[in-house]
PDB file of N, CA and C in Angstrom:
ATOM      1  N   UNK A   1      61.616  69.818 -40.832  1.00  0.00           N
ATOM      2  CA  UNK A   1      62.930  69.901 -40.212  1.00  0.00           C
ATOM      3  C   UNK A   1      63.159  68.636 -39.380  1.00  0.00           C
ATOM      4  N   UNK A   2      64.156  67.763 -39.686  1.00  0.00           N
ATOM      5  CA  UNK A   2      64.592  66.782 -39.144  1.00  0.00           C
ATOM      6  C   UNK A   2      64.693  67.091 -37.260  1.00  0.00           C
ATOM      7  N   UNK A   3      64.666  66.654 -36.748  1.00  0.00           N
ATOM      8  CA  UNK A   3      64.138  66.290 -35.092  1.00  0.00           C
ATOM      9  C   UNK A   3      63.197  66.894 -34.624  1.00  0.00           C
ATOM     10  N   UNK A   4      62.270  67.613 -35.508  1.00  0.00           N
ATOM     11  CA  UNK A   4      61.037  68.179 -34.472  1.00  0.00           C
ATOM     12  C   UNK A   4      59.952  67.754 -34.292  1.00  0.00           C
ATOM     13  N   UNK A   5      60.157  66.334 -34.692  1.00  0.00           N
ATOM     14  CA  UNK A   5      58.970  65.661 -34.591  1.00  0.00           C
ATOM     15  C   UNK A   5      59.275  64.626 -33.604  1.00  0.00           C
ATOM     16  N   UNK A   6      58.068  63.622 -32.798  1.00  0.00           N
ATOM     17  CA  UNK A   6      59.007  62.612 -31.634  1.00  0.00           C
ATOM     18  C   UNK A   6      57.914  61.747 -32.063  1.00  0.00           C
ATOM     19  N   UNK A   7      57.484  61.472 -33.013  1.00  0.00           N
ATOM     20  CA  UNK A   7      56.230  60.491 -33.425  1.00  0.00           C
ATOM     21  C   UNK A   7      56.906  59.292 -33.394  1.00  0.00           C
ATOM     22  N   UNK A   8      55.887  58.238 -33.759  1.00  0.00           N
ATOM     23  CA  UNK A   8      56.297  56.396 -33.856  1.00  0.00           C
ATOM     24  C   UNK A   8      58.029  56.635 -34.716  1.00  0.00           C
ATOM     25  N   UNK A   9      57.718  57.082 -35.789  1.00  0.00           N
ATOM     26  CA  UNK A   9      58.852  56.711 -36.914  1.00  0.00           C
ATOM     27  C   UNK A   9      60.291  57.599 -36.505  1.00  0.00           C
ATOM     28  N   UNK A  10      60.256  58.314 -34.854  1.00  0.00           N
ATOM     29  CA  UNK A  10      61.456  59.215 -35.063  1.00  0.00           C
ATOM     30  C   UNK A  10      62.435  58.188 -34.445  1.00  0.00           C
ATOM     31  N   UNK A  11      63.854  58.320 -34.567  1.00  0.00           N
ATOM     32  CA  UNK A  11      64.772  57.427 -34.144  1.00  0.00           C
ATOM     33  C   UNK A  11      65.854  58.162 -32.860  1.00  0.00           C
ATOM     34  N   UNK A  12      65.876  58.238 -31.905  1.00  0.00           N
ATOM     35  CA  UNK A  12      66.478  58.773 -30.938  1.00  0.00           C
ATOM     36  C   UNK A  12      68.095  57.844 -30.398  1.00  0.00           C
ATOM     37  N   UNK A  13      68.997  58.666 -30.458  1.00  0.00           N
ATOM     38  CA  UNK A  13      70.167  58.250 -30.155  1.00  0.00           C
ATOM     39  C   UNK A  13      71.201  59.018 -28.495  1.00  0.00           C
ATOM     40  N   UNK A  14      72.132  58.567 -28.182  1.00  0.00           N
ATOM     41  CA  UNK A  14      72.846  59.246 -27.493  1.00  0.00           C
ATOM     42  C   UNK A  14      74.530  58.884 -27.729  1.00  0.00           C
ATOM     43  N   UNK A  15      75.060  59.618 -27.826  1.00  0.00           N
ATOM     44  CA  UNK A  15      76.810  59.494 -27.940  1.00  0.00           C
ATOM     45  C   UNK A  15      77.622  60.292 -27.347  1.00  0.00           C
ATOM     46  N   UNK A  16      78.806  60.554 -27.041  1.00  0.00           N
ATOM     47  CA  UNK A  16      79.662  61.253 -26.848  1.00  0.00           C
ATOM     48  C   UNK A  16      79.414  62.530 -27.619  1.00  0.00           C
ATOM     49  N   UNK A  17      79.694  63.712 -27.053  1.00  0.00           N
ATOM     50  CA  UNK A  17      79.943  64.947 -27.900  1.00  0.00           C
ATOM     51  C   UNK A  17      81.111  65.315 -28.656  1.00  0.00           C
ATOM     52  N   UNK A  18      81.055  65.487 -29.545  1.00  0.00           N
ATOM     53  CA  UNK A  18      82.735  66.189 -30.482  1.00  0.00           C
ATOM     54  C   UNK A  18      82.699  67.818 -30.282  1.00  0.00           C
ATOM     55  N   UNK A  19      83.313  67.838 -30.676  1.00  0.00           N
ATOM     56  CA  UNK A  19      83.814  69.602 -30.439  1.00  0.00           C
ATOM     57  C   UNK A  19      82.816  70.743 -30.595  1.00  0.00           C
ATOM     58  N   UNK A  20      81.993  70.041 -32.042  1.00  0.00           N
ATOM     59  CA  UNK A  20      80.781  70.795 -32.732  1.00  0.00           C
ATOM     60  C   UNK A  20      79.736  70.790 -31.554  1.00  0.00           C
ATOM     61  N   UNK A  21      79.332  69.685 -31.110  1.00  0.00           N
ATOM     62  CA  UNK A  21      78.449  69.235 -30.437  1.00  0.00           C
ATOM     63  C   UNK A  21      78.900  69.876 -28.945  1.00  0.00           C
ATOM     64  N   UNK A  22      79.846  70.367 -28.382  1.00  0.00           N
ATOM     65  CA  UNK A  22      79.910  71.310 -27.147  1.00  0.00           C
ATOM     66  C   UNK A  22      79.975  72.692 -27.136  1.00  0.00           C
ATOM     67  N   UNK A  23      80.400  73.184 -28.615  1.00  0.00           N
ATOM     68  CA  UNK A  23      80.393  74.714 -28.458  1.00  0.00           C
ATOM     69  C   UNK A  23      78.142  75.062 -28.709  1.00  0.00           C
ATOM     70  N   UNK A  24      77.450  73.698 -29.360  1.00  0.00           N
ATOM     71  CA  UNK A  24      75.755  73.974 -29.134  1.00  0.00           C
ATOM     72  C   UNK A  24      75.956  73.730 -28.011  1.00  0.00           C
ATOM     73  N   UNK A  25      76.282  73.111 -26.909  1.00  0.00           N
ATOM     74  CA  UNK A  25      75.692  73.105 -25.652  1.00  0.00           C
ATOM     75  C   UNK A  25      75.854  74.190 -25.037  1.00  0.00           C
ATOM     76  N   UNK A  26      77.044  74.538 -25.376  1.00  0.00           N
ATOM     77  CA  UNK A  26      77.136  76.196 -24.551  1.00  0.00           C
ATOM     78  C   UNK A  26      76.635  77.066 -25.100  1.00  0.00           C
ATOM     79  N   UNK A  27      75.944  77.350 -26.306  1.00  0.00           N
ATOM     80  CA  UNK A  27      75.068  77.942 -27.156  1.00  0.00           C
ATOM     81  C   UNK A  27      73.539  77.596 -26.008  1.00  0.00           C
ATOM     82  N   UNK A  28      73.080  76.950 -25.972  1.00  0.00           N
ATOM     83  CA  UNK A  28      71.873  76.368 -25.105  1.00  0.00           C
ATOM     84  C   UNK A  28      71.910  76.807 -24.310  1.00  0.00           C
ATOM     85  N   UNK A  29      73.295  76.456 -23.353  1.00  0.00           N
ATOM     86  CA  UNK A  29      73.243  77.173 -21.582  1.00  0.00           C
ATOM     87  C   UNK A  29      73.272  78.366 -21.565  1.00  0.00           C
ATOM     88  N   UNK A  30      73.789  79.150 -22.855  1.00  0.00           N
ATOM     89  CA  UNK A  30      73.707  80.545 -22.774  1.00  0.00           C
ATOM     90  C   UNK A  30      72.198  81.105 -22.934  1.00  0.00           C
ATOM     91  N   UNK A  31      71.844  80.338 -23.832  1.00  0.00           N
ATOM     92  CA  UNK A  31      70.451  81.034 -23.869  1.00  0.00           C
ATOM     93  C   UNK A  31      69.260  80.518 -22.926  1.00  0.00           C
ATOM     94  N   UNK A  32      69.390  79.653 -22.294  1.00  0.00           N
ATOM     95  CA  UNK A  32      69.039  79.740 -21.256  1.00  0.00           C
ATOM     96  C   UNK A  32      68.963  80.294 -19.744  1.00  0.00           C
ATOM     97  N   UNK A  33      70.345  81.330 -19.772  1.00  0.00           N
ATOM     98  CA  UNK A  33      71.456  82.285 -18.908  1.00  0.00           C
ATOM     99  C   UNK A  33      71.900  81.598 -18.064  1.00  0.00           C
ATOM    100  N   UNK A  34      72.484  80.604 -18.436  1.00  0.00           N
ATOM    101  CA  UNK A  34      73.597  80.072 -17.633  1.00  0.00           C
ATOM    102  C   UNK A  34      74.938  80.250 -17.690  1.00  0.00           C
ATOM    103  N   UNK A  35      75.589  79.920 -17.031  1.00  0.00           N
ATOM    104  CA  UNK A  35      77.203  80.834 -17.003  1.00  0.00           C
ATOM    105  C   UNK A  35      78.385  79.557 -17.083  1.00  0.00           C
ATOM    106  N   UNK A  36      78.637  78.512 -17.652  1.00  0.00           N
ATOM    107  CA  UNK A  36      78.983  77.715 -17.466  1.00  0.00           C
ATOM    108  C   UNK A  36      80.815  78.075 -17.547  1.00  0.00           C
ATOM    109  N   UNK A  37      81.162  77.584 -16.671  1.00  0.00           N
ATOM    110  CA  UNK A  37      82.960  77.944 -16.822  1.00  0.00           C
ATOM    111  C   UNK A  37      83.638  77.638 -17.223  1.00  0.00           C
ATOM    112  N   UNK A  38      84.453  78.771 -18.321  1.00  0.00           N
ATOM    113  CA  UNK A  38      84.893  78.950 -20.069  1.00  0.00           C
ATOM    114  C   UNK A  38      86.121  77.859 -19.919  1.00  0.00           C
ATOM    115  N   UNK A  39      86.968  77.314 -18.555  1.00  0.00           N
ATOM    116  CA  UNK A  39      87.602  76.192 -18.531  1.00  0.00           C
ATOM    117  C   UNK A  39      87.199  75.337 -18.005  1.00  0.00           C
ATOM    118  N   UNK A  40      86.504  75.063 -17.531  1.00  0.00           N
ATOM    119  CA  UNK A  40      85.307  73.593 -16.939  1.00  0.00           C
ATOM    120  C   UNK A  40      85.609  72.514 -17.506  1.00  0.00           C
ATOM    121  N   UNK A  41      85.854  72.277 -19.157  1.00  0.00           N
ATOM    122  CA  UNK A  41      85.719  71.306 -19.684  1.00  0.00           C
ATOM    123  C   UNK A  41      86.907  70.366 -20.013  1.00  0.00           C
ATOM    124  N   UNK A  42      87.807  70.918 -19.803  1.00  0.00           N
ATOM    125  CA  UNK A  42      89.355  70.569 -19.740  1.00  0.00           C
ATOM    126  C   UNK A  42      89.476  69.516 -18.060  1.00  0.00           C
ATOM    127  N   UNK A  43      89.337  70.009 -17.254  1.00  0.00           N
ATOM    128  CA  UNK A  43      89.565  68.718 -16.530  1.00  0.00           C
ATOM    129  C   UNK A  43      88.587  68.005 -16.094  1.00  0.00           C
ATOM    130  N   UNK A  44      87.236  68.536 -16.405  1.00  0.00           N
ATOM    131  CA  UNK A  44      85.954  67.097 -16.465  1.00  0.00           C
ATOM    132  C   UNK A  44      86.955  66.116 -17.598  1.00  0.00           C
ATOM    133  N   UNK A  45      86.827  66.700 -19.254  1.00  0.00           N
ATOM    134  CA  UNK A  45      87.127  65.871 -19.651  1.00  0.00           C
ATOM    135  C   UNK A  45      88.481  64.686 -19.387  1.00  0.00           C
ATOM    136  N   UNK A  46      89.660  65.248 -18.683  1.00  0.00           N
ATOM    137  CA  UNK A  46      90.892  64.725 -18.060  1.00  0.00           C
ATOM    138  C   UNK A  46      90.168  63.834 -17.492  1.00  0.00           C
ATOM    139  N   UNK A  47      89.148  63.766 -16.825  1.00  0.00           N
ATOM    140  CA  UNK A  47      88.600  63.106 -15.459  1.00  0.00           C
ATOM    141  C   UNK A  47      87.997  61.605 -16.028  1.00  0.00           C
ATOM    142  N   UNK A  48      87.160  62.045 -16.858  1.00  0.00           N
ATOM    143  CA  UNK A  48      86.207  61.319 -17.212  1.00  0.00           C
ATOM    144  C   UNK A  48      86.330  61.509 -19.044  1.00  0.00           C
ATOM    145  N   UNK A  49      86.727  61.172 -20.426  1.00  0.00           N
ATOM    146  CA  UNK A  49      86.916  61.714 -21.562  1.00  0.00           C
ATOM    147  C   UNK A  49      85.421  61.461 -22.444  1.00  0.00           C
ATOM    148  N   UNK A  50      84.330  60.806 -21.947  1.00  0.00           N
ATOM    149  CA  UNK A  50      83.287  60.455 -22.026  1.00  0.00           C
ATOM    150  C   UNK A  50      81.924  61.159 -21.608  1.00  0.00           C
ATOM    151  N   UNK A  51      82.753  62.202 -20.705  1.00  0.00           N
ATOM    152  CA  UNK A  51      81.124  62.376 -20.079  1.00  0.00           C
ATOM    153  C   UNK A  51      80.177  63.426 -20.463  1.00  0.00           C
ATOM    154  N   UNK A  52      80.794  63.965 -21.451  1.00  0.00           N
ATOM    155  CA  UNK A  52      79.853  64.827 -21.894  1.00  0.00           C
ATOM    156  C   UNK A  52      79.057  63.860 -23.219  1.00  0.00           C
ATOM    157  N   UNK A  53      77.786  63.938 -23.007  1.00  0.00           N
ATOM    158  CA  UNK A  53      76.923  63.316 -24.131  1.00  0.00           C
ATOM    159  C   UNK A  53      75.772  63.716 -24.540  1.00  0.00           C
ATOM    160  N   UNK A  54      75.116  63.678 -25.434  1.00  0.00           N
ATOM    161  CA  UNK A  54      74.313  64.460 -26.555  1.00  0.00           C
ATOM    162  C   UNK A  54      73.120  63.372 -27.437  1.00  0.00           C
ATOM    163  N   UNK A  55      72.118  63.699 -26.824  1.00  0.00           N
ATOM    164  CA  UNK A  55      70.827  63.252 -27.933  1.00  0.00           C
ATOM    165  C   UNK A  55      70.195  63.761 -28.954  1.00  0.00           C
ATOM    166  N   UNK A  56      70.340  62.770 -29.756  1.00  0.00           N
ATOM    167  CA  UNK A  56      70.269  63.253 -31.307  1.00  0.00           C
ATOM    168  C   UNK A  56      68.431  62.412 -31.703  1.00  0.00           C
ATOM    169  N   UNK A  57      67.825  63.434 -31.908  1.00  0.00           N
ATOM    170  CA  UNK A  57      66.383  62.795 -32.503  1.00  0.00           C
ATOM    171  C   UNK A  57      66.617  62.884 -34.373  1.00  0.00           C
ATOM    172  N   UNK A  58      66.279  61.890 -34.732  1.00  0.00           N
ATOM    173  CA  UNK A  58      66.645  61.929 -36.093  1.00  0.00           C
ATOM    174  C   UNK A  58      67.703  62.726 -36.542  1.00  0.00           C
ATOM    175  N   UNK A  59      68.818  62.426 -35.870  1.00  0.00           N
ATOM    176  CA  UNK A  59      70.181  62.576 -36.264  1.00  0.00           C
ATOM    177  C   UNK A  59      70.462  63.975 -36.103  1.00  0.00           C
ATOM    178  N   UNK A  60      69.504  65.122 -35.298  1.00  0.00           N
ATOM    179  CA  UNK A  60      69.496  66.378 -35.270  1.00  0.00           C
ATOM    180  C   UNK A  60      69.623  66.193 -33.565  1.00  0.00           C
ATOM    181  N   UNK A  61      70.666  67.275 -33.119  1.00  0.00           N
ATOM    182  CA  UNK A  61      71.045  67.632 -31.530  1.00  0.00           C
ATOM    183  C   UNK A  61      69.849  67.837 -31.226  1.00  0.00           C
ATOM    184  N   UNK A  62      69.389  67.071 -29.654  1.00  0.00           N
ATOM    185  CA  UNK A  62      68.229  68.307 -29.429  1.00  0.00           C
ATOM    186  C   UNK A  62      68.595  68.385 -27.298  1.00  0.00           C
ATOM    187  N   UNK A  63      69.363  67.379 -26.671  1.00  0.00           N
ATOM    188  CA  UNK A  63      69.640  67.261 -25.355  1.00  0.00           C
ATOM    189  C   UNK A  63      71.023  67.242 -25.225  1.00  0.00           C
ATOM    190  N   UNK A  64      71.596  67.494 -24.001  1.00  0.00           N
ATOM    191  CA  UNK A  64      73.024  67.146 -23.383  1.00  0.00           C
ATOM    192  C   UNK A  64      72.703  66.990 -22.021  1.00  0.00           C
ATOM    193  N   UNK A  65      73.706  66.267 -21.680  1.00  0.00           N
ATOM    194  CA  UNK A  65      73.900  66.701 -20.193  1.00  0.00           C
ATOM    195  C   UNK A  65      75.357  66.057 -19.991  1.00  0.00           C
ATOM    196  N   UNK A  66      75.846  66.106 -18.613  1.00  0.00           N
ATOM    197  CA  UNK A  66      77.376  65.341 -18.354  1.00  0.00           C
ATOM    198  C   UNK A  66      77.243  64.668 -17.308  1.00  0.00           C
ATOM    199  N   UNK A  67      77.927  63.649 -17.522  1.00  0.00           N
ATOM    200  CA  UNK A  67      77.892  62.781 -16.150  1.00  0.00           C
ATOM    201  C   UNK A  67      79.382  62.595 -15.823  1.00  0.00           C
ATOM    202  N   UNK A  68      80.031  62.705 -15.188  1.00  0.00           N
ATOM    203  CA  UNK A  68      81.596  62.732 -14.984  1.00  0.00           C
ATOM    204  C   UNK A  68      81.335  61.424 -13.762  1.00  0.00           C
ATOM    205  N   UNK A  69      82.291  60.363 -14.255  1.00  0.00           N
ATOM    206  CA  UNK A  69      82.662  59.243 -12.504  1.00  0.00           C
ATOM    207  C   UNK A  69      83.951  59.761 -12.726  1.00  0.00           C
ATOM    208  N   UNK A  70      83.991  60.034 -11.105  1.00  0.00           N
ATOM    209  CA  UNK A  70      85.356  60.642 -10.887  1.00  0.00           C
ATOM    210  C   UNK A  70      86.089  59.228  -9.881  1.00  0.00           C
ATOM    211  N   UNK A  71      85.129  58.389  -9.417  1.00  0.00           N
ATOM    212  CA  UNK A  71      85.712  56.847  -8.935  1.00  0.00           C
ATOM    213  C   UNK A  71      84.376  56.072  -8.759  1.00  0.00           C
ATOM    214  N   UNK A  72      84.757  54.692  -8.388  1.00  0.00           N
ATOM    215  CA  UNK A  72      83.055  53.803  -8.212  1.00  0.00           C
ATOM    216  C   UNK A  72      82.581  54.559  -6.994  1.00  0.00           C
ATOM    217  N   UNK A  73      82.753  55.462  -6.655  1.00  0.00           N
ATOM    218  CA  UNK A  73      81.902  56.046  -5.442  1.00  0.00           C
ATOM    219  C   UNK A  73      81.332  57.224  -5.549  1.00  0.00           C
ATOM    220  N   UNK A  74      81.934  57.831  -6.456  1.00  0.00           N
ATOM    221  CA  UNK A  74      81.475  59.430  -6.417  1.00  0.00           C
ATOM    222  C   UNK A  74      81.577  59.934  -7.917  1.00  0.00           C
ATOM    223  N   UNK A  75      80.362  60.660  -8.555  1.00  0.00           N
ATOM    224  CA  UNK A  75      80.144  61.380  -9.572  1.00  0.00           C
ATOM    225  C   UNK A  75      79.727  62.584  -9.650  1.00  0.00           C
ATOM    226  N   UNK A  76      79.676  63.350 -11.320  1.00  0.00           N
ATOM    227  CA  UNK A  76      78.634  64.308 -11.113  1.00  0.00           C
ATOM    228  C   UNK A  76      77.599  64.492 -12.387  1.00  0.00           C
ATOM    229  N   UNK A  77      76.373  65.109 -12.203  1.00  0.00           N
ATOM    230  CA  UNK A  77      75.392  65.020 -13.397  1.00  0.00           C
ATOM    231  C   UNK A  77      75.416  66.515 -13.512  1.00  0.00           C
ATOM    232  N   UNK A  78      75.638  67.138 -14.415  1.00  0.00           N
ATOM    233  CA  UNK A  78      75.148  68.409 -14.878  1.00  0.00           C
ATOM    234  C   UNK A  78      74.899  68.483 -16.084  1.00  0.00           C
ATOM    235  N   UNK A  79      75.099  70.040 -16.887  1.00  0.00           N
ATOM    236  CA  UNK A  79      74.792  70.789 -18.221  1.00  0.00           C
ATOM    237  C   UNK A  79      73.761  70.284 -18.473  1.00  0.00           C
ATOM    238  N   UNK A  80      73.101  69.643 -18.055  1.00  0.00           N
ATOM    239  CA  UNK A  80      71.822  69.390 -18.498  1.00  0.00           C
ATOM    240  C   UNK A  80      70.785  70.618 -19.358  1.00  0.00           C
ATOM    241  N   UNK A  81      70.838  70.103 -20.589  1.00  0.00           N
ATOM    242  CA  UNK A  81      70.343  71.608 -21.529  1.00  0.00           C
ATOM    243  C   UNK A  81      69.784  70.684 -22.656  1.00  0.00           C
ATOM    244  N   UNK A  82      69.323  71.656 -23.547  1.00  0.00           N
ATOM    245  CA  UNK A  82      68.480  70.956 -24.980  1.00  0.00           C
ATOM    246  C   UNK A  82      68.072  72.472 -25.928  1.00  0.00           C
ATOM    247  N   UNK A  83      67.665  71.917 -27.032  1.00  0.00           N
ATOM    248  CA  UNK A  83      67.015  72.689 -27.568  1.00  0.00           C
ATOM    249  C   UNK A  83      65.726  73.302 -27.237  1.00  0.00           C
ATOM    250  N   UNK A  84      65.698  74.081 -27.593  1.00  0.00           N
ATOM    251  CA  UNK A  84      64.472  75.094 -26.495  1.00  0.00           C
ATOM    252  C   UNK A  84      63.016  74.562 -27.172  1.00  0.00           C
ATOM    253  N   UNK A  85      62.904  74.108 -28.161  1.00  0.00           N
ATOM    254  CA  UNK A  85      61.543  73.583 -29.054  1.00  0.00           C
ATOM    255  C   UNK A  85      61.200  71.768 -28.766  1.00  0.00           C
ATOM    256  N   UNK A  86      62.537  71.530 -28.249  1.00  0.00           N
ATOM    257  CA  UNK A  86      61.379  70.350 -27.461  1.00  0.00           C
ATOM    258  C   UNK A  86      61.676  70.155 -26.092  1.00  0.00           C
ATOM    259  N   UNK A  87      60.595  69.294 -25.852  1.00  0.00           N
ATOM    260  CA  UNK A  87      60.604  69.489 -24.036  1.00  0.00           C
ATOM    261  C   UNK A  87      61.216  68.316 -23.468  1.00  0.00           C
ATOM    262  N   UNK A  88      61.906  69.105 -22.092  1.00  0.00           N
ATOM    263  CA  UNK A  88      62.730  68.512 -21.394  1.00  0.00           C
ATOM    264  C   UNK A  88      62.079  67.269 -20.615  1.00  0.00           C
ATOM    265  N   UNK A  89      61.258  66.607 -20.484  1.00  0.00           N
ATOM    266  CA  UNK A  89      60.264  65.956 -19.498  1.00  0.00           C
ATOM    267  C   UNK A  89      60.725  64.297 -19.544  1.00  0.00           C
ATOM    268  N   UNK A  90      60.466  64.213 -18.812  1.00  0.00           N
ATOM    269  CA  UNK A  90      60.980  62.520 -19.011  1.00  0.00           C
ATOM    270  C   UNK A  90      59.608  61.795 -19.571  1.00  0.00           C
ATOM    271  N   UNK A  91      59.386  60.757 -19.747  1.00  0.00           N
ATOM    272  CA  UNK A  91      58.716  59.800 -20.309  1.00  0.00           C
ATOM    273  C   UNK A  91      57.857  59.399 -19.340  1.00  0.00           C
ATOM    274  N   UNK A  92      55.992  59.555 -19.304  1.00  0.00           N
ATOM    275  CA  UNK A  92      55.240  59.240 -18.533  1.00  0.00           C
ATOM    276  C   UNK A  92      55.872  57.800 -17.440  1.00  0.00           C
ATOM    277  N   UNK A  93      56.063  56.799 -18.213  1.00  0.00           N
ATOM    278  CA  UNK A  93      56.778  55.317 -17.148  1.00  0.00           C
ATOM    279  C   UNK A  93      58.158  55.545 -16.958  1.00  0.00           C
ATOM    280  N   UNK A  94      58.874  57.078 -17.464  1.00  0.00           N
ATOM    281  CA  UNK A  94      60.077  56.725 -17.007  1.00  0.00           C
ATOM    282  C   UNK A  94      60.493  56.252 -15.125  1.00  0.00           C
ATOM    283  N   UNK A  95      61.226  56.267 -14.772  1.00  0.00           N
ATOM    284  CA  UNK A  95      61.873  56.199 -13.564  1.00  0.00           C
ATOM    285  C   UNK A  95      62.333  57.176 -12.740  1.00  0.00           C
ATOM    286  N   UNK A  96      62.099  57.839 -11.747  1.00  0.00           N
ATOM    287  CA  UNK A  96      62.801  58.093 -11.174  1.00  0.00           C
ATOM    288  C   UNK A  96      62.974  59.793 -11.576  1.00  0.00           C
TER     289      UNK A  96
END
């Protein structure tokens, strides 16, 4: 099955979400029991039309999260979710 592997040869991406790609995220937050609010996404997206985005490991969804700039001073990071079969962890040298 295409993304369940994270070996040398897998290819990892991130983009904007399309329509398909937000009704899985709320698929995720649900099964994770989160309650995310059924109009939420209507004026993040007004705000910011970008900020919801989605990592694709070999071209298969497996992360989201949102970052909304609402001005150069102030943002927000949430939905942070994924597929439940790989792990959320950052990268031994990541940052921060």
């Amino acid at each position: 099955m295409p993304g369940t592997d994270s070996g040398p040869d897998s290819y990892f991406r991130i983009r904007s979400m399309r329509r398909a790609d937000a009704n899985l995220a709320l698929d995720w937050a649900a099964a994770e029991g989160w309650n995310p609010g059924l109009y939420d996404a209507a004026p993040f997206l007004a705000t910011d039309p970008d900020a919801f985005l989605i990592g694709l490991l070999d071209g298969s969804p497996i992360a989201c999260i949102s970052a909304v700039a609402y001005s150069g001073a102030y943002g927000f990071i949430g939905f942070r979710s994924g597929r439940s079969s790989q792990t959320m962890q950052p990268a031994p040298d990541a940052c921060c």
